[in-house]
C-alpha atoms as a PDB file:
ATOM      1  CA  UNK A   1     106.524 116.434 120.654  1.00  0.00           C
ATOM      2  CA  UNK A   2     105.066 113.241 121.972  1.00  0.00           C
ATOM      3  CA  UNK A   3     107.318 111.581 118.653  1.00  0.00           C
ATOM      4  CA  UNK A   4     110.410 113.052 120.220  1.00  0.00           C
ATOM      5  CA  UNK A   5     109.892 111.666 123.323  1.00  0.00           C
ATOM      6  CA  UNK A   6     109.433 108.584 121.690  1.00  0.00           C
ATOM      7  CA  UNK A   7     112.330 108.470 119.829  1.00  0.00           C
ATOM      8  CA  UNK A   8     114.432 109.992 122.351  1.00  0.00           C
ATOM      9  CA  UNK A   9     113.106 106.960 124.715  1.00  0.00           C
ATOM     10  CA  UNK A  10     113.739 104.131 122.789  1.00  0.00           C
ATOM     11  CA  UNK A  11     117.310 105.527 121.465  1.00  0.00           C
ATOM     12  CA  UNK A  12     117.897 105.282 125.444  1.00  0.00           C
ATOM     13  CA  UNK A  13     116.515 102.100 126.228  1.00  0.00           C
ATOM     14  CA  UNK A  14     118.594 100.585 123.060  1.00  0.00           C
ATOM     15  CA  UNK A  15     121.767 102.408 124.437  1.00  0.00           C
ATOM     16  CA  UNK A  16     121.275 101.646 128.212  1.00  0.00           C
ATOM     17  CA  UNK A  17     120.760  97.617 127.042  1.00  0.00           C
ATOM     18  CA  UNK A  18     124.159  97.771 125.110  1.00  0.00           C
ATOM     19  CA  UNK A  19     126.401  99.770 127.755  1.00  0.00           C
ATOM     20  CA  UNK A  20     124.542  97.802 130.987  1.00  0.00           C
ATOM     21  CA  UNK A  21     125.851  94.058 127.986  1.00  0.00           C
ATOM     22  CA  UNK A  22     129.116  95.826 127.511  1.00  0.00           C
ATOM     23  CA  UNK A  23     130.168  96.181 131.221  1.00  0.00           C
ATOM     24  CA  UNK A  24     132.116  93.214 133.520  1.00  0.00           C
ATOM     25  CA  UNK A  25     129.761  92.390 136.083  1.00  0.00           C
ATOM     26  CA  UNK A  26     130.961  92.006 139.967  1.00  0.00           C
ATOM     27  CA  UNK A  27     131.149  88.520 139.402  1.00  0.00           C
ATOM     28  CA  UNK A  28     133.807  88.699 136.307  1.00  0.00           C
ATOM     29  CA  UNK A  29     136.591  88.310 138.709  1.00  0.00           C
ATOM     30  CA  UNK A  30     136.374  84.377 139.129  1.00  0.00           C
ATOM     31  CA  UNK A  31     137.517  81.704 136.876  1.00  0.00           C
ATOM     32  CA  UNK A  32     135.915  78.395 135.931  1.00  0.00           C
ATOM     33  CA  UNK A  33     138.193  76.326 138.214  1.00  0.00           C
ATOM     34  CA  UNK A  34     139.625  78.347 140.441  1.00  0.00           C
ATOM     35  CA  UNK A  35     136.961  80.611 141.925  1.00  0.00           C
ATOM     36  CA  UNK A  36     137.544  84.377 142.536  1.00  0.00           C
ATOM     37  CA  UNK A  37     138.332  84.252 146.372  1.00  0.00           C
ATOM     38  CA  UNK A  38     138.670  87.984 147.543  1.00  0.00           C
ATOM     39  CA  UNK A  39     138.763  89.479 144.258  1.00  0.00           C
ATOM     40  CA  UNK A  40     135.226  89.460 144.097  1.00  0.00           C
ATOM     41  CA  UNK A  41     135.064  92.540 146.862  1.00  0.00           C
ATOM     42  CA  UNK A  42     137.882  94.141 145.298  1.00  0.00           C
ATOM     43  CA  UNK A  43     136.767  94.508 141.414  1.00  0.00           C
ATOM     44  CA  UNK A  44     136.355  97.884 139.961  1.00  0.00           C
ATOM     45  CA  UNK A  45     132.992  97.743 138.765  1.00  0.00           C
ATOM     46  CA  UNK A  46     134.328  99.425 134.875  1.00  0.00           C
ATOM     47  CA  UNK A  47     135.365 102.515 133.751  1.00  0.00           C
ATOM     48  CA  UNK A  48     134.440 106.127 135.070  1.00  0.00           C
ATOM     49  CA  UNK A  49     133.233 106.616 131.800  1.00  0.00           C
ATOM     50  CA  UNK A  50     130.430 103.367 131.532  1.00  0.00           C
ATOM     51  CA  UNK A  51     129.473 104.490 134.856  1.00  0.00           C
ATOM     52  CA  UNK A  52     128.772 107.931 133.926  1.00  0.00           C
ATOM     53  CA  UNK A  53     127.500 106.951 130.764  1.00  0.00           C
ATOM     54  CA  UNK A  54     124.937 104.392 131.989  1.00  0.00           C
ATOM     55  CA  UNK A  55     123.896 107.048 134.987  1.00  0.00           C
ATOM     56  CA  UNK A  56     123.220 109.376 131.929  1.00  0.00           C
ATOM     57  CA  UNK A  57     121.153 106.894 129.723  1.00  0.00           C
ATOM     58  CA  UNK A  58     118.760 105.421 132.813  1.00  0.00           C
ATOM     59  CA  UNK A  59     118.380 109.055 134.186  1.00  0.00           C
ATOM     60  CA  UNK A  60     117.156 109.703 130.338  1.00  0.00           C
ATOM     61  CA  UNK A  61     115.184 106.875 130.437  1.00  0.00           C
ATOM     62  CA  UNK A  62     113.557 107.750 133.572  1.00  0.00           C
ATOM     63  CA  UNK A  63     112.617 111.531 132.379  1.00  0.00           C
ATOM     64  CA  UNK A  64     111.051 109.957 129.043  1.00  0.00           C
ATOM     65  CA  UNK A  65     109.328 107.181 131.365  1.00  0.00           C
ATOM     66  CA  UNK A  66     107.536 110.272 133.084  1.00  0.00           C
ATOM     67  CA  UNK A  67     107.202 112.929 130.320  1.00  0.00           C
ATOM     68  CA  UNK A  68     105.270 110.283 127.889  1.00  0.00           C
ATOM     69  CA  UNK A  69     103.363 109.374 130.855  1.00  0.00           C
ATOM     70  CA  UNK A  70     102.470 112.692 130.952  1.00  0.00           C
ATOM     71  CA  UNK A  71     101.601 113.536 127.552  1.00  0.00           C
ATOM     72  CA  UNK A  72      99.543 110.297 127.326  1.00  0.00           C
ATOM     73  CA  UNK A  73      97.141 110.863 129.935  1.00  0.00           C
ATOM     74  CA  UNK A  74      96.547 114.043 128.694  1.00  0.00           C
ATOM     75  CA  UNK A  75      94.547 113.057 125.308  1.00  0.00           C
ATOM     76  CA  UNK A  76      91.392 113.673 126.117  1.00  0.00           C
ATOM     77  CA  UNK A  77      91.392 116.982 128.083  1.00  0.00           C
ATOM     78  CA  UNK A  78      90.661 120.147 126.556  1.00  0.00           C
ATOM     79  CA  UNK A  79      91.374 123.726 128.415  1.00  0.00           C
ATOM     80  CA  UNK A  80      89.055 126.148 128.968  1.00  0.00           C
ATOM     81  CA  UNK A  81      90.850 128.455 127.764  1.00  0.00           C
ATOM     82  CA  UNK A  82      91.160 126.504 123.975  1.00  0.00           C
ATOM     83  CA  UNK A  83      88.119 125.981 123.962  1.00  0.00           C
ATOM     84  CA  UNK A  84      85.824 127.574 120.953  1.00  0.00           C
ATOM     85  CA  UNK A  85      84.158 130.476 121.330  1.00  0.00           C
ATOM     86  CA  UNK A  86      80.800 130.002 122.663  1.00  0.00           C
ATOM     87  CA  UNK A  87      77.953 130.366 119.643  1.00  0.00           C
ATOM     88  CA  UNK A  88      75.587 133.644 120.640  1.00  0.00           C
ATOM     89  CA  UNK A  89      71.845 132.482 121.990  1.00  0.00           C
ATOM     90  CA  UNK A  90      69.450 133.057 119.874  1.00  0.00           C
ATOM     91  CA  UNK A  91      65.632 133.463 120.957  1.00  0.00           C
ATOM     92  CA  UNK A  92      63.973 130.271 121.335  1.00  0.00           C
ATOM     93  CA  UNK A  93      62.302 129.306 118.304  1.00  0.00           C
ATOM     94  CA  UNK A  94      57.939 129.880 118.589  1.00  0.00           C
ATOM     95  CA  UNK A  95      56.442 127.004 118.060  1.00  0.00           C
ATOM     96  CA  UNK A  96      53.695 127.359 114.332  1.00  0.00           C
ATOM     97  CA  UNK A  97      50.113 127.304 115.541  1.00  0.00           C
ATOM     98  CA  UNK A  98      48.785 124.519 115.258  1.00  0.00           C
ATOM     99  CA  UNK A  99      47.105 123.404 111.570  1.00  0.00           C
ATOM    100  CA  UNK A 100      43.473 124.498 111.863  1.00  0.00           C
ATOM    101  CA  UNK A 101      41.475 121.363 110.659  1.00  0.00           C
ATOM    102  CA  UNK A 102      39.844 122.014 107.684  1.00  0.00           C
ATOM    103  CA  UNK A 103      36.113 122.275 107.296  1.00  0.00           C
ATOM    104  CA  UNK A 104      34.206 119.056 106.933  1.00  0.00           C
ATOM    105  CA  UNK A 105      33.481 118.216 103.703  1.00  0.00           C
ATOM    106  CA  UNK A 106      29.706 118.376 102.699  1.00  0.00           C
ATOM    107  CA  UNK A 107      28.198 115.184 102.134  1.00  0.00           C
ATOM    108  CA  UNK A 108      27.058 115.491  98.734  1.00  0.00           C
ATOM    109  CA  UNK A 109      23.673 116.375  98.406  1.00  0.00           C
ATOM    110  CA  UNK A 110      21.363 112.994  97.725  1.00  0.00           C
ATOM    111  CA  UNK A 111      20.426 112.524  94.119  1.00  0.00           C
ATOM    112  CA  UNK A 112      16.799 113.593  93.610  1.00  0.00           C
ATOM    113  CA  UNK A 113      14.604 110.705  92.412  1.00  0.00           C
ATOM    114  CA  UNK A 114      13.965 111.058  88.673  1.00  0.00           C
ATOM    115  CA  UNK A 115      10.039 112.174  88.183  1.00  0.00           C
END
């Protein structure tokens, strides 16, 4: 999904670039010596079609802004509902008894003195 988005978005932004390049601005009415006088108020500002075409592309652009926004922030959280099924308690383990020392050693009995 969030590829889609991604591709959809940038195919927009690529689009939106050429048509916005493609279009005579306000200012296309004047000329390099003679100025535009009151043609610059009275330009069409293109076709029906750009218009509608870049209205299209930067609404597009907008959705994808918000949508991958979306997705984005979204990478960490998990639902509750998704989440694994909880693993059955078991009885707390008893702790062993502690080791019971063993018995002292007996010294060795001391060697008897040869007669």
């Amino acid at each position: 999904m969030y590829a889609v988005l991604m591709t959809v978005h940038i195919l927009a932004c690529v689009l939106m670039i050429l048509v916005v390049l493609l279009q005579a601005g306000r200012g296309a009415g004047f000329n390099v010596f003679g100025g535009g006088g009151d043609s610059l108020f009275a330009t069409p500002t293109g076709s029906s079609f750009m218009r509608k075409l870049t209205a299209w592309l930067a609404g597009t652009f907008a959705i994808t802004s918000l949508l991958l926004t979306l997705l984005q922030g979204r990478v960490g959280f998990r639902s509750v509902t998704s989440a694994d099924a909880p693993l059955p308690m078991s009885a707390p383990a008893v702790p062993a008894a502690p080791a019971q020392p063993a018995a002292p050693a007996q010294p060795a009995a001391p060697a008897q003195p040869a007669k």
